[in-house]
C-alpha atoms as a PDB file:
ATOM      1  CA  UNK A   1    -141.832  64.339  -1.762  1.00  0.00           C
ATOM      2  CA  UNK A   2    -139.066  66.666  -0.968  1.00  0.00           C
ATOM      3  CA  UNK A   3    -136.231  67.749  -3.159  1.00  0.00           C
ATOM      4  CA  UNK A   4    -132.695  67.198  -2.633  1.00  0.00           C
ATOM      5  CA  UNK A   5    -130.707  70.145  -1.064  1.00  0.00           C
ATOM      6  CA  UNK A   6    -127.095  70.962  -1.783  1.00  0.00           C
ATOM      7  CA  UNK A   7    -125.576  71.442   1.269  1.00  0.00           C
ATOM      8  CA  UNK A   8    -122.129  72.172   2.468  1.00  0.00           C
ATOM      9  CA  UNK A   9    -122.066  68.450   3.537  1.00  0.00           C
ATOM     10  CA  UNK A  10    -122.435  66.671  -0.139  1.00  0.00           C
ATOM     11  CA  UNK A  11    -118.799  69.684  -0.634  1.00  0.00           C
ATOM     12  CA  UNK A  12    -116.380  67.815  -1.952  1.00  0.00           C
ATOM     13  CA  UNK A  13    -114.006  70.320  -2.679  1.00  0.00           C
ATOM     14  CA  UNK A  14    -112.972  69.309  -5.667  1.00  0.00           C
ATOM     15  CA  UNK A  15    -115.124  71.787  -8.516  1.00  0.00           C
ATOM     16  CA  UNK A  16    -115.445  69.255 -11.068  1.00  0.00           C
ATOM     17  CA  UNK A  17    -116.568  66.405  -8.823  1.00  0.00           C
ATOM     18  CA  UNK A  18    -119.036  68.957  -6.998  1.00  0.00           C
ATOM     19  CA  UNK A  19    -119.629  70.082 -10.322  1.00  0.00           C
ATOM     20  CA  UNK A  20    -121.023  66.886 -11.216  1.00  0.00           C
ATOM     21  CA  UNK A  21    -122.703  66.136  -8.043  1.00  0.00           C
ATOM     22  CA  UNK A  22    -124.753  69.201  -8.234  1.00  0.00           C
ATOM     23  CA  UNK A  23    -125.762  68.202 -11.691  1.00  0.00           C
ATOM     24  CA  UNK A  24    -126.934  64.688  -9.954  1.00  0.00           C
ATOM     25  CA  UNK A  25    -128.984  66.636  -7.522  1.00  0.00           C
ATOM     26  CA  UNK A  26    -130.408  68.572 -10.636  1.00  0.00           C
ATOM     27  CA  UNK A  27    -131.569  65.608 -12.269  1.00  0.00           C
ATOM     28  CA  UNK A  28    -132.879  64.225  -9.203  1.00  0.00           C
ATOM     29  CA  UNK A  29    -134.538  67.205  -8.259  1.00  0.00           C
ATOM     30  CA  UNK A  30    -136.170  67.580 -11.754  1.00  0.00           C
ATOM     31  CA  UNK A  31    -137.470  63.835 -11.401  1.00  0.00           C
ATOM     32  CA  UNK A  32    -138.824  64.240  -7.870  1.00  0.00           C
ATOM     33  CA  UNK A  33    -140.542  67.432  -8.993  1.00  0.00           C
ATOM     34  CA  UNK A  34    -141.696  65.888 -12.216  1.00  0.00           C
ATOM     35  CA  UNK A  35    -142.989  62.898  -9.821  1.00  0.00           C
ATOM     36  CA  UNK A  36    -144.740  65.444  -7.598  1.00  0.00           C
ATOM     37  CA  UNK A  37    -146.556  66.950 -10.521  1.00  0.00           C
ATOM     38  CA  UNK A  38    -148.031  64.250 -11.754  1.00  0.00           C
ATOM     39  CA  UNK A  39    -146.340  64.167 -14.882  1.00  0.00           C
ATOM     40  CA  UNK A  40    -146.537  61.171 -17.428  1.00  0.00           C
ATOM     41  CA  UNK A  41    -144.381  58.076 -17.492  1.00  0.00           C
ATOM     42  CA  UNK A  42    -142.720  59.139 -20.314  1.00  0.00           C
ATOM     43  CA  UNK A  43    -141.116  62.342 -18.852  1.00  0.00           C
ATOM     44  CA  UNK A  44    -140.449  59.830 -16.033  1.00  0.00           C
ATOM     45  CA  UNK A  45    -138.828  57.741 -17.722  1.00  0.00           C
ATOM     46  CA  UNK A  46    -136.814  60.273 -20.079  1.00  0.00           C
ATOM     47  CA  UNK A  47    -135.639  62.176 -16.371  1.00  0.00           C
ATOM     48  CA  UNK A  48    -134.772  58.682 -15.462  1.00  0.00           C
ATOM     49  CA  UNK A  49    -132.359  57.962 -18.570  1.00  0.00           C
ATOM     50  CA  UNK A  50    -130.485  61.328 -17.894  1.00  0.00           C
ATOM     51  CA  UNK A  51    -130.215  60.756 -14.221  1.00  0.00           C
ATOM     52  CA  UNK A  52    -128.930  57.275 -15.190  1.00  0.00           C
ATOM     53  CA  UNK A  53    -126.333  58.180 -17.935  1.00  0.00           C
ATOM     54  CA  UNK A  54    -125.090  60.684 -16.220  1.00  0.00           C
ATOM     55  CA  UNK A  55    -124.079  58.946 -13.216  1.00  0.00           C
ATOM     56  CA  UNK A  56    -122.378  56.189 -14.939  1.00  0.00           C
ATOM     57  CA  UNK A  57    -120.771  59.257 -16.252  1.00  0.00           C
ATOM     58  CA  UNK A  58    -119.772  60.668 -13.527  1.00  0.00           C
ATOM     59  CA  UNK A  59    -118.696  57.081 -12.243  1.00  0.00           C
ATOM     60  CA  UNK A  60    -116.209  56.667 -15.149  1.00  0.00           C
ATOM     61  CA  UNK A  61    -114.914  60.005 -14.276  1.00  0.00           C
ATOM     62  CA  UNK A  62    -114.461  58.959 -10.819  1.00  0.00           C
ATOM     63  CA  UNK A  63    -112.533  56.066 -11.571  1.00  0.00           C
ATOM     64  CA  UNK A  64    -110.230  57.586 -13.733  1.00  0.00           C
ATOM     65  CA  UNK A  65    -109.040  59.959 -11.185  1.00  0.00           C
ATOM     66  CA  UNK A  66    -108.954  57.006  -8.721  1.00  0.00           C
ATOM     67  CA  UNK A  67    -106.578  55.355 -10.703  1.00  0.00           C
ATOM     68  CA  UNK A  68    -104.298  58.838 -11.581  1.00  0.00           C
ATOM     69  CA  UNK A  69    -103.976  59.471  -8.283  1.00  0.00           C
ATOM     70  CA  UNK A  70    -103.290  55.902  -7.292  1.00  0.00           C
ATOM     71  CA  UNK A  71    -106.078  56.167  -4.925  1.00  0.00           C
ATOM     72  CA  UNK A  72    -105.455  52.611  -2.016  1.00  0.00           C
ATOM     73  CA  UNK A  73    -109.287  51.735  -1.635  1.00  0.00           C
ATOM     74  CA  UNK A  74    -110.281  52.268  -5.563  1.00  0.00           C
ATOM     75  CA  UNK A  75    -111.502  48.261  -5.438  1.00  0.00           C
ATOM     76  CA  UNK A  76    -113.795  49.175  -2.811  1.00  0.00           C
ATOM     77  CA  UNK A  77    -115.237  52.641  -4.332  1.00  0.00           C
ATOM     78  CA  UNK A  78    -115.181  50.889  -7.556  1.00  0.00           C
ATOM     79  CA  UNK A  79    -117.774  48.259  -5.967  1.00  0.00           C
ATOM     80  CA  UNK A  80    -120.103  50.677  -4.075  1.00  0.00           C
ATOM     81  CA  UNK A  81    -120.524  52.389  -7.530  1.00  0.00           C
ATOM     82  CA  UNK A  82    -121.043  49.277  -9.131  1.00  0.00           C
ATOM     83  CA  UNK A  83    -123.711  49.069  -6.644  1.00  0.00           C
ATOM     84  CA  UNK A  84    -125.414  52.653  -7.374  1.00  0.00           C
ATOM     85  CA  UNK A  85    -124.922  51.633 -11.306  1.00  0.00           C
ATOM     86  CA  UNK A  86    -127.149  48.751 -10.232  1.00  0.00           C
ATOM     87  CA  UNK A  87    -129.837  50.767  -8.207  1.00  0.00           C
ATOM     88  CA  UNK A  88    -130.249  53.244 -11.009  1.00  0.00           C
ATOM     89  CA  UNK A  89    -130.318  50.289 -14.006  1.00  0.00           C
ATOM     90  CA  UNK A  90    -133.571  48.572 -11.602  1.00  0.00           C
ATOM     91  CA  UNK A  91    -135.138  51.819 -10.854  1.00  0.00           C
ATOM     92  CA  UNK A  92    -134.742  52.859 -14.275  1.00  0.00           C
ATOM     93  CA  UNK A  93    -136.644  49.350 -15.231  1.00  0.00           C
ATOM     94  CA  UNK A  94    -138.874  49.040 -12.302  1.00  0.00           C
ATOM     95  CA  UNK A  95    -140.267  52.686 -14.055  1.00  0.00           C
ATOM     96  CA  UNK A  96    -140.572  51.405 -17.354  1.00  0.00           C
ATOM     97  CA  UNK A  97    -142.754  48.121 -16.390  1.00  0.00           C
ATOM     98  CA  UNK A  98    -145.000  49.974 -13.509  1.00  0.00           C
ATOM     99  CA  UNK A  99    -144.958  53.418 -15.320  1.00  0.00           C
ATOM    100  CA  UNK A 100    -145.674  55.261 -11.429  1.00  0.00           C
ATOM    101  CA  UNK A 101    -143.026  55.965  -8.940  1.00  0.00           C
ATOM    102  CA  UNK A 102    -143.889  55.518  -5.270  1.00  0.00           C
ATOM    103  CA  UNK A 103    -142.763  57.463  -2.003  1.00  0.00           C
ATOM    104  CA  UNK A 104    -140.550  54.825  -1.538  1.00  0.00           C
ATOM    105  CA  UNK A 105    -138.982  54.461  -4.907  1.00  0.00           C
ATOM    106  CA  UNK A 106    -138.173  58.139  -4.270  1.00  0.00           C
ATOM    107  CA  UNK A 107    -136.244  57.659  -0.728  1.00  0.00           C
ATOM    108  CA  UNK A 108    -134.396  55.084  -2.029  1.00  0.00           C
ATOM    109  CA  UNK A 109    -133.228  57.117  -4.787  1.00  0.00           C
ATOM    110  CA  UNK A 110    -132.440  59.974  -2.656  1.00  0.00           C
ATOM    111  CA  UNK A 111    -130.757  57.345   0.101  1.00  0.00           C
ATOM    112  CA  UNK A 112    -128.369  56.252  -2.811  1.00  0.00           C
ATOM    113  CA  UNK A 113    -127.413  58.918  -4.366  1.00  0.00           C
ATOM    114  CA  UNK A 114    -126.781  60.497  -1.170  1.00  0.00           C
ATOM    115  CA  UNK A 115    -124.931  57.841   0.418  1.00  0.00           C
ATOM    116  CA  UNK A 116    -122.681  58.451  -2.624  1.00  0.00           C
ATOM    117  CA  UNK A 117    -121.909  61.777  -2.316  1.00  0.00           C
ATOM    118  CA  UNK A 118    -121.785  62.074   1.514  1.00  0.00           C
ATOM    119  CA  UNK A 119    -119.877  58.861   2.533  1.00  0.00           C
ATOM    120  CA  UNK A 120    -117.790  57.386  -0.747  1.00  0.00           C
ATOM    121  CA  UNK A 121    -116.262  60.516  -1.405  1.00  0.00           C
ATOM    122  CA  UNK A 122    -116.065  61.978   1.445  1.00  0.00           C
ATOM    123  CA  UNK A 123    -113.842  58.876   2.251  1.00  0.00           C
ATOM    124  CA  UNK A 124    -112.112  59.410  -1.257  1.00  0.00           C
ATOM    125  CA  UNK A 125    -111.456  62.928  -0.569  1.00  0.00           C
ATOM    126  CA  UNK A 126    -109.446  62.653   2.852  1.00  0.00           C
ATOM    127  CA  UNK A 127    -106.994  60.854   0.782  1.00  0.00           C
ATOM    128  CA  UNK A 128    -107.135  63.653  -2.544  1.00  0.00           C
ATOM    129  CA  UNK A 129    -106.500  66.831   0.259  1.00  0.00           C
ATOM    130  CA  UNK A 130    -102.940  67.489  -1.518  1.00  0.00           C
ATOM    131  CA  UNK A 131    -104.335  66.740  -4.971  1.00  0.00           C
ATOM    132  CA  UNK A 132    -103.646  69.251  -7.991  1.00  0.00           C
ATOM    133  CA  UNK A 133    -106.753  68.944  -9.335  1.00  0.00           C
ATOM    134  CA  UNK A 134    -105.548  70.730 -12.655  1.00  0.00           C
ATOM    135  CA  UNK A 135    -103.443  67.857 -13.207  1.00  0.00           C
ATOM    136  CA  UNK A 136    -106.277  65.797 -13.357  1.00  0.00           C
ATOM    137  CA  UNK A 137    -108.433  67.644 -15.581  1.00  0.00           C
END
């Protein structure tokens, strides 16, 4: 399975939201290779929990700065990340009861976390161009 590669189209352009996208990718990376290896269900599982927590992190973050800048279509990134929150929590559990991770369980992953980056805040960012994002931080 291949890794994920940071490209110039998951930029954002904002350095602490790329900051924590690249982290994402990291994880991910560090799963899929982990996967690829062979390696137990426990270090699964454990690269699971950190790829988990940290993108409900990230989400939180997210939504904060939604909300500071008074972004108009926070509802509707709000519910798409509800939806990756979801995707991770069942992937997360799927791992724990079947203790394997299939080719498939992989692309979805990637597909998700993915569509995140590329298309919800891509969308998020056309309307953040002006944004100061020291008064954010």
């Amino acid at each position: 399975m291949k890794k994920i590669p940071w490209n110039q189209d998951l930029h954002m352009g904002i350095t602490f939201i790329d900051d924590h996208h690249r982290k994402l990718i990291h994880i991910a990376n560090e799963f899929i290779d982990a996967a690829n290896r062979g390696h137990r269900p426990r270090t699964l599982t454990h690269l699971m929990k950190q790829l988990r927590e940290h993108t409900v992190s990230h989400l939180e973050t997210e939504e904060t700065i939604m909300t500071s800048v008074r972004y108009d279509k926070r509802s509707i990134h709000v519910l798409k990340n509800e939806r990756l929150k979801v995707v991770m929590k069942g992937f997360h559990k799927r791992l724990c009861k079947a203790e394997e991770v299939t080719v498939k369980d992989i692309q979805f992953l990637k597909k998700s976390l993915l569509h995140h980056i590329k298309d919800s805040n891509h969308a998020m960012n056309k309307s953040m161009e002006l944004l100061d994002t020291k008064k954010i931080r």
